[in-house]
Protein backbone atom coordinates (compact mmCIF):
# COMPACT_ATOMS: atom_id res chain seq x y z
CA UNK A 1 -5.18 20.03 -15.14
CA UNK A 2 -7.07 17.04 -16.43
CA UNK A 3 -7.47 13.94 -14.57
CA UNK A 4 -5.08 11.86 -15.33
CA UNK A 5 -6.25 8.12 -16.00
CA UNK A 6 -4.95 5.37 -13.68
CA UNK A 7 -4.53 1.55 -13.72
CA UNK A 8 -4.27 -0.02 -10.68
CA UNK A 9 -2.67 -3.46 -10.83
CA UNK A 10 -2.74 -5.44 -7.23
CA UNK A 11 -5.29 -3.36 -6.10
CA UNK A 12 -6.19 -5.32 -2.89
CA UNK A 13 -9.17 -3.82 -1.64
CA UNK A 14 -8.20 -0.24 -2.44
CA UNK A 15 -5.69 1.33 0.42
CA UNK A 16 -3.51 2.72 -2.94
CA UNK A 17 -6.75 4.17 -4.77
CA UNK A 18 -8.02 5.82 -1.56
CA UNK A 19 -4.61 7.62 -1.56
CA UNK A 20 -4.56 8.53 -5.29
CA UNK A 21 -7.86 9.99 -5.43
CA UNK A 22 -8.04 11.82 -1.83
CA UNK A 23 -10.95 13.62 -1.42
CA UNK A 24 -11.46 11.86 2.35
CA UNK A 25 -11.43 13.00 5.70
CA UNK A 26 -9.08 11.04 8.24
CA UNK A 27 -8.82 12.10 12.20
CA UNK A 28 -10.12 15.35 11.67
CA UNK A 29 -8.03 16.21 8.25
CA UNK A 30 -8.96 16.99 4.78
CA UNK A 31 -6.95 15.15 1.92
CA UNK A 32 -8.29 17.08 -1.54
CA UNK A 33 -9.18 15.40 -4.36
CA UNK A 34 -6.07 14.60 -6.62
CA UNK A 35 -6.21 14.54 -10.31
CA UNK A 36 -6.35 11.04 -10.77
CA UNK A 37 -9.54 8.82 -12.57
CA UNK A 38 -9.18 4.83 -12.26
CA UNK A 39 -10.12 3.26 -15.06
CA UNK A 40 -9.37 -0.51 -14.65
CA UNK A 41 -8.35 -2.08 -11.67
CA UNK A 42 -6.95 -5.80 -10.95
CA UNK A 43 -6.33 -8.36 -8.07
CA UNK A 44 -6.62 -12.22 -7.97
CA UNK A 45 -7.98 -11.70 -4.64
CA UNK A 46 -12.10 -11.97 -5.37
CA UNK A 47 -12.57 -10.95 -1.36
CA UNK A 48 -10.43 -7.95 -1.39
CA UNK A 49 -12.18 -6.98 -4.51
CA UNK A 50 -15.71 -7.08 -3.14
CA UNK A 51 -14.65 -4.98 -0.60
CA UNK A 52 -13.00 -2.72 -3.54
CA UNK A 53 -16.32 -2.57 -5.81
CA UNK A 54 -18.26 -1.42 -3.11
CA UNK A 55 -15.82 1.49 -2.34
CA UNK A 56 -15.05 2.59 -5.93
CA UNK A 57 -16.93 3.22 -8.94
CA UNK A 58 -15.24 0.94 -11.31
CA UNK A 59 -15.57 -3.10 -10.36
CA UNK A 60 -11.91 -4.62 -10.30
CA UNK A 61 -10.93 -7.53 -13.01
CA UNK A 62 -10.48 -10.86 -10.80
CA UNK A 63 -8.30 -12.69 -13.24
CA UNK A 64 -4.67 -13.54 -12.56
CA UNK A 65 -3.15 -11.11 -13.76
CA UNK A 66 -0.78 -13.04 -15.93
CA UNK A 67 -3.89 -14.40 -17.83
CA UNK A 68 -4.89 -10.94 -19.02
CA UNK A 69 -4.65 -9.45 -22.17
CA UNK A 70 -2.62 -6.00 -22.94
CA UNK A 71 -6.21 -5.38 -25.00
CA UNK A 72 -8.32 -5.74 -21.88
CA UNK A 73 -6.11 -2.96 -20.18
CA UNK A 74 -7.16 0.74 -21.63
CA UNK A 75 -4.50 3.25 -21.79
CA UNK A 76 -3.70 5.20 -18.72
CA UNK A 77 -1.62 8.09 -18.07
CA UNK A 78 -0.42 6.36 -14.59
CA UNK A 79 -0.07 2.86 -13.52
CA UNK A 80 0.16 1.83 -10.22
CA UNK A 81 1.09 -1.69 -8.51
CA UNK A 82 2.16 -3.20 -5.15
CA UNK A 83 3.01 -6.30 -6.61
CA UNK A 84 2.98 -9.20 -4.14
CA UNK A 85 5.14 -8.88 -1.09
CA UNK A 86 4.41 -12.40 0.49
CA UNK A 87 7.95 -13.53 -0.48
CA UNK A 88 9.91 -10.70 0.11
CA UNK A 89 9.02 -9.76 3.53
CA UNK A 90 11.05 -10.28 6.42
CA UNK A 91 8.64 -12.45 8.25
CA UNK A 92 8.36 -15.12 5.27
CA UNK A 93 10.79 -17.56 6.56
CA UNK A 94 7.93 -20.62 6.08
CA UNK A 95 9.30 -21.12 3.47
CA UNK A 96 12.17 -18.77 3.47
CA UNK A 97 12.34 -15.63 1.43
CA UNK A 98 12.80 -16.67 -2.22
CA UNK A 99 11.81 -13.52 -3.41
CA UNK A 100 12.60 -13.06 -7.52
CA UNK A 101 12.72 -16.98 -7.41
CA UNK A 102 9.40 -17.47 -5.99
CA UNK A 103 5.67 -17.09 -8.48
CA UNK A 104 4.69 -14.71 -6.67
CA UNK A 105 7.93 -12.64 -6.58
CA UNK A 106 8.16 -12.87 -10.63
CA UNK A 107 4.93 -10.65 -10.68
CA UNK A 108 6.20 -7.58 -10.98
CA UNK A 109 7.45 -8.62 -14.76
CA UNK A 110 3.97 -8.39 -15.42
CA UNK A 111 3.88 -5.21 -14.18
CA UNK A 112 6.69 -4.41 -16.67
CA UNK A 113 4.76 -6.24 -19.49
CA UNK A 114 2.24 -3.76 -19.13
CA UNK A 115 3.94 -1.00 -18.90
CA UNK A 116 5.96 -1.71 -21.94
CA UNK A 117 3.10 -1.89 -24.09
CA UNK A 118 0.24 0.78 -22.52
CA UNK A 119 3.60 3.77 -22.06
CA UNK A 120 2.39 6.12 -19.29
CA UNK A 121 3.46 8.97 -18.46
CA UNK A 122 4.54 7.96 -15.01
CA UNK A 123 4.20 4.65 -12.63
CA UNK A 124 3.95 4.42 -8.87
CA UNK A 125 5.56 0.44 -7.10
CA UNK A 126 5.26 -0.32 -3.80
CA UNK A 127 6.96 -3.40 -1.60
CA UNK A 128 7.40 -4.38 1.76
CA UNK A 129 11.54 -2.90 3.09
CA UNK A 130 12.18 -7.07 2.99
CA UNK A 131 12.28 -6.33 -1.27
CA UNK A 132 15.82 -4.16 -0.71
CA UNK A 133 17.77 -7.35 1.35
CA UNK A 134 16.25 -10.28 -0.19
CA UNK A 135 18.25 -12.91 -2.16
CA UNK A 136 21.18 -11.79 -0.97
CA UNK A 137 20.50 -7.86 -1.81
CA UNK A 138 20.44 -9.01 -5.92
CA UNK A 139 16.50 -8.59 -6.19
CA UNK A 140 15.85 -5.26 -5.91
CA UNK A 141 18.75 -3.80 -8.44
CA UNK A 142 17.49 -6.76 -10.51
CA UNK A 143 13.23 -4.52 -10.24
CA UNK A 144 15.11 -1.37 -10.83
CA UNK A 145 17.01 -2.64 -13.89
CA UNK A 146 13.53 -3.56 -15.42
CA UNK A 147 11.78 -1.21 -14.70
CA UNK A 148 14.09 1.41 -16.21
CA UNK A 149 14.61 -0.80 -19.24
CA UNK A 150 10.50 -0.26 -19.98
CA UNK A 151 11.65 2.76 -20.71
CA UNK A 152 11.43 5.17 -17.30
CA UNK A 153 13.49 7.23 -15.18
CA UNK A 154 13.25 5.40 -11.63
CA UNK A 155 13.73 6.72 -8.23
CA UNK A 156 13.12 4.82 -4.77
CA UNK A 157 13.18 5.31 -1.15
CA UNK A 158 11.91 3.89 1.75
CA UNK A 159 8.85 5.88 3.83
CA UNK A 160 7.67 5.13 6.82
CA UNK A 161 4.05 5.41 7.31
CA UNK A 162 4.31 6.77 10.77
CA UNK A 163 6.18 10.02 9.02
CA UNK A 164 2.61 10.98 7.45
CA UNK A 165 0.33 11.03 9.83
CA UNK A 166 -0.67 7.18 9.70
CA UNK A 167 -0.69 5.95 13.31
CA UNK A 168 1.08 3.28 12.42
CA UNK A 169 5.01 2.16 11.98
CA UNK A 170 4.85 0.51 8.72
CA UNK A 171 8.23 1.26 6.21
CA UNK A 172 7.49 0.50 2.62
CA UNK A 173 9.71 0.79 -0.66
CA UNK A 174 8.18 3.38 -2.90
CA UNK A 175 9.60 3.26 -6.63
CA UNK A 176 8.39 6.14 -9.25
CA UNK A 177 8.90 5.93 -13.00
CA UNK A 178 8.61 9.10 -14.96
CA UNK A 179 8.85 8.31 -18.80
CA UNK A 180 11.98 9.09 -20.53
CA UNK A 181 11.41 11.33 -22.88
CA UNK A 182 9.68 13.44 -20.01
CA UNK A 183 12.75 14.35 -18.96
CA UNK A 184 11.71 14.87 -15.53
CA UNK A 185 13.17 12.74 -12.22
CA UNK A 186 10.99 12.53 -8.87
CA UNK A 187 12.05 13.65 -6.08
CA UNK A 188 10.95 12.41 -2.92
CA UNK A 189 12.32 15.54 -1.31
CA UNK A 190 8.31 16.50 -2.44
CA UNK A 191 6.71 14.10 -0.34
CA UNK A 192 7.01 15.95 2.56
CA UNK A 193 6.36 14.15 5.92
CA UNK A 194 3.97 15.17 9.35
CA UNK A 195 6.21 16.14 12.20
CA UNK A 196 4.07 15.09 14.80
CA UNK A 197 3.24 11.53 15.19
CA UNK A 198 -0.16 9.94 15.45
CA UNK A 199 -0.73 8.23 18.69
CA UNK A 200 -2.88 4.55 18.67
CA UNK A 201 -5.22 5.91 20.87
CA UNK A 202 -6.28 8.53 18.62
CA UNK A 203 -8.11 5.49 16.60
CA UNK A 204 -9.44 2.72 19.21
CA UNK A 205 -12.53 2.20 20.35
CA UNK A 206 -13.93 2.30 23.80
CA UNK A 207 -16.66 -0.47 23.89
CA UNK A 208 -15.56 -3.49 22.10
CA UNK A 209 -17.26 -6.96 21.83
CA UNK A 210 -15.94 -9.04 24.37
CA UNK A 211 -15.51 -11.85 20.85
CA UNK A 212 -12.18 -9.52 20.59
CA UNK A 213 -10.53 -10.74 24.12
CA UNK A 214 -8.16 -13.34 24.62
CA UNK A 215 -9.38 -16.08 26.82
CA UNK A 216 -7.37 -16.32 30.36
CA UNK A 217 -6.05 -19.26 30.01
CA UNK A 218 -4.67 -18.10 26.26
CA UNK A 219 -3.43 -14.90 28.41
CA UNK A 220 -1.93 -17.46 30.47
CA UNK A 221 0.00 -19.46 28.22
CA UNK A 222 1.19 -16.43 27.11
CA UNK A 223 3.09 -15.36 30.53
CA UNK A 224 4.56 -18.43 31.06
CA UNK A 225 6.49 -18.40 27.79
CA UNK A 226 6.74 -13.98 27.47
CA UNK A 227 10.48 -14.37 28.43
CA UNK A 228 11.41 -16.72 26.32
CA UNK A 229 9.45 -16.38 23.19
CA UNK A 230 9.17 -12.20 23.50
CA UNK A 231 5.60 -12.71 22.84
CA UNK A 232 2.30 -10.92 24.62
CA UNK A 233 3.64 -7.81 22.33
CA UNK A 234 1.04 -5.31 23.91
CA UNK A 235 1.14 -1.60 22.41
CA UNK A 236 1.84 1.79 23.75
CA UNK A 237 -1.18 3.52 22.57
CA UNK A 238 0.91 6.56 23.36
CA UNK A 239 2.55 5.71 19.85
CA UNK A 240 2.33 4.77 16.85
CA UNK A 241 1.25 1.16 16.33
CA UNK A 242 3.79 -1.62 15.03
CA UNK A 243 2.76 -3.13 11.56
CA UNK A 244 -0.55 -4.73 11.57
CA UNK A 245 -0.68 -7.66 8.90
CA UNK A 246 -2.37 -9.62 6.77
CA UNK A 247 -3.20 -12.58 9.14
CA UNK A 248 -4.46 -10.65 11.91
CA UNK A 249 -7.98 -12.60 11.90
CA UNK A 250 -5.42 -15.30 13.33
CA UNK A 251 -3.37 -13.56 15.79
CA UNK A 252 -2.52 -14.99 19.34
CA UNK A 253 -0.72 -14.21 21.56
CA UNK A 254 2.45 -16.61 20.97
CA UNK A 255 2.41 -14.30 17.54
CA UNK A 256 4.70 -11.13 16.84
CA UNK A 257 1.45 -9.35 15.57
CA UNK A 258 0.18 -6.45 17.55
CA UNK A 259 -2.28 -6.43 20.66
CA UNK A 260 -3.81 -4.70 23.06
CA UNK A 261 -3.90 -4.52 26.80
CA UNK A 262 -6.94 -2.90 28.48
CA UNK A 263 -7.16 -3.18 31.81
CA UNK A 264 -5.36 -6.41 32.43
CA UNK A 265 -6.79 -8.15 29.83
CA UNK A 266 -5.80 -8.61 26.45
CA UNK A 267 -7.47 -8.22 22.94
CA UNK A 268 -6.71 -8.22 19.29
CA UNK A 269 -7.98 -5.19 17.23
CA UNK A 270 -11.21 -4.95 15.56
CA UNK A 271 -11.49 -4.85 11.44
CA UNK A 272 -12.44 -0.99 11.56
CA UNK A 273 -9.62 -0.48 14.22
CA UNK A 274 -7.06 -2.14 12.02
CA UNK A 275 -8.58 0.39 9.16
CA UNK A 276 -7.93 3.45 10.85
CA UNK A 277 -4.41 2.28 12.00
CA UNK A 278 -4.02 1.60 7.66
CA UNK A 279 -5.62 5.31 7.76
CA UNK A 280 -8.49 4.49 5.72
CA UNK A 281 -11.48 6.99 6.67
CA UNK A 282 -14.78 5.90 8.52
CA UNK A 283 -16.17 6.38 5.09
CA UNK A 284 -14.10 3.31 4.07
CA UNK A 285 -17.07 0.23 3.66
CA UNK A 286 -15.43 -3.22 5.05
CA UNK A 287 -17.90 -5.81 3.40
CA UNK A 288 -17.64 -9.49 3.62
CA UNK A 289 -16.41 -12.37 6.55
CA UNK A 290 -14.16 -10.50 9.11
CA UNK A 291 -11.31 -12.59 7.89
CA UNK A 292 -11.32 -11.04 4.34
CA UNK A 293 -11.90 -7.71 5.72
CA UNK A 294 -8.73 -8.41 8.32
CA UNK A 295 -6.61 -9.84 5.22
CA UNK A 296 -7.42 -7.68 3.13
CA UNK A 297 -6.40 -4.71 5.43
CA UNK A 298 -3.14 -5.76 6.02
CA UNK A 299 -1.85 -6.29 2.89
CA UNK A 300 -2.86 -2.19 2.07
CA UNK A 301 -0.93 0.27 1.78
CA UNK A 302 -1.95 3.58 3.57
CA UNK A 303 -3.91 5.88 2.29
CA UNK A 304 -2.68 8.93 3.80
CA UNK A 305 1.05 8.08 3.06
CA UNK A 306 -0.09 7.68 -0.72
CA UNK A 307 -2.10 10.52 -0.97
CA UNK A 308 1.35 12.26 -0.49
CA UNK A 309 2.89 10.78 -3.05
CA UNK A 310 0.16 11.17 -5.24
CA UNK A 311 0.37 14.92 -4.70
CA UNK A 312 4.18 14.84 -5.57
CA UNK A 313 3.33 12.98 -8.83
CA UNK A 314 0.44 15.10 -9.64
CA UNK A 315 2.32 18.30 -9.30
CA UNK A 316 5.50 17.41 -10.99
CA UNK A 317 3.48 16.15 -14.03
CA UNK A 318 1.27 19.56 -14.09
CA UNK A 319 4.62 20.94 -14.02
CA UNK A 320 5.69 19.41 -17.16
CA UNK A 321 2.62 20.38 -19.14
CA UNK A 322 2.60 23.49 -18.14
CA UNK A 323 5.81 24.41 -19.10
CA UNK A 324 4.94 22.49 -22.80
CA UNK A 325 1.80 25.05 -22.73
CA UNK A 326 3.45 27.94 -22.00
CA UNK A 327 6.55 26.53 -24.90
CA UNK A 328 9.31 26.49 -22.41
CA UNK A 329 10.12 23.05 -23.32
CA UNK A 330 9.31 21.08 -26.69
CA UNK A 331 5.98 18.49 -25.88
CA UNK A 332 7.51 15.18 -25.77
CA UNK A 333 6.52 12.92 -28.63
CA UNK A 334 3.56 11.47 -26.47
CA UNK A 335 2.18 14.11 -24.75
CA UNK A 336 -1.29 13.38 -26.21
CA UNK A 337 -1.88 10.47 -24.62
């Protein structure tokens, strides 16, 4: 099967691209190479694309994305986005969840822009679970309804990354477009999930810079309120962890993110920590301030989940050509591209 050229739009620092193009090693297990080839990437954020361009062979377009051209996009055979999430998400009650009526919500029309005009054979979305409740349950039909008037066949679900093998509770909406005149509908009943769940402790480190401890009297503060502010949310590194996040290079105690307690004492994870629970390999460079790298982390999606999709999407398009090569069905009117 050929590779199959990608576009990656809201590429972040590369959680969906690790995924696509497997070929990595993650607690011990091999994730082949998939038949996927990026050829143009994009995110506004220039941090998260340092740390991209030193993982990946192509460097990622910085512009806002509504500022580029259709003729500075090549033609792809997949396109892939996790438009922005920020106001769809659960936690974004500062301001409150505006979703389709927030800037940042309306970005996934330019997803649709481009797909309308570059026509691949298949596109991959991904969104925080907030997308499926917010303004009053009428976004999301309103993102399926456009997406499937660019011209595709959409399914969704909802995965949980814990499912696959990612030590890490994190449920994301997954939406797959195959073109129309494919005449072919995914299935997620493909994407088969990992019985077994991934423990936290299978990715923490044993000797940590004491930088990554909360001071006593922080720890302190933090006891006095537990009760009433259900704060101090320490993990059971006998499971998988709760959803790490973008603003972990801030976390405190008095914040719903994740911690640790070791030994009586509490810490926040380190950047490579907060990788592995994502499920990005070792291999995985983390360039620039801590803060980027922490940032830039949380807003990825994991690798090992995609790579399963990916697989799903790979086969059922080597499916189709196949069966045009061996003239069990007519070639659809664009199967050259």
């Amino acid at each position: 099967m050929d590779k199959l050229k990608t576009v990656s739009l809201f590429c972040g620092c590369g959680g969906t691209e690790t995924g696509l193009l497997g070929g990595f090693d993650f607690l011990g297990k091999k994730y082949a190479p998939n038949p996927f080839e990026l050829v143009y990437a994009n995110d506004i954020d220039k941090r998260a694309c340092d740390i991209f361009s030193n993982n990946f062979t192509i460097k990622p377009d910085n512009r806002d994305i509504r500022q580029v051209s259709i003729s500075d996009i090549p033609d792809a055979d997949i396109i892939t986005g996790g438009f922005p999430c920020q106001s769809f998400s659960i936690v974004a009650q500062n301001p409150k969840r505006l979703g389709v009526k927030d800037e940042r919500g309306m970005l996934f029309f330019e997803m649709c822009r481009i797909l309308r005009a570059k026509n691949p054979k298949c596109f991959i979305a991904e969104n925080v679970k907030g997308l499926l409740s917010a303004n009053g349950k009428q976004a999301f039909p309103l993102i399926m309804e456009e997406f499937e008037n660019c011209g595709y066949n959409v399914t969704s679900t909802t995965l949980n990354a814990a499912d696959f093998g990612v030590p890490q509770k994190r449920e994301r909406v997954i939406l797959v477009g195959i073109r129309n005149d494919l005449n072919k509908k995914f299935d997620f009943k493909g994407v088969v999930p990992v019985c077994q769940p991934v423990p936290l402790s299978a990715v923490l480190d044993n000797n940590v810079d004491e930088k990554y401890y909360f001071s006593q009297h922080a720890v302190e503060g933090m006891i006095r309120n537990r009760e009433l502010m259900n704060k101090g949310r320490a993990q059971d590194i006998s499971k998988p962890c709760n959803t790490v996040g973008a603003h972990l290079a801030k976390v405190s105690l008095n914040s719903t993110d994740p911690v640790l307690q070791v030994d009586g004492r509490y810490r926040r994870f380190t950047p490579r920590e907060v990788a592995r629970i994502q499920s990005f390999p070792d291999t995985f460079r983390l360039t620039g301030t801590e803060s980027a790298q922490y940032r830039a982390l949380g807003n990825a999606i994991p690798p090992v989940m995609m790579w399963h999709i990916a697989e799903a999407v790979a086969d059922l398009i080597a499916e189709k050509q196949t069966a045009e090569k061996d003239g069990l069905v007519a070639p659809s009117p664009e199967s050259a591209r």
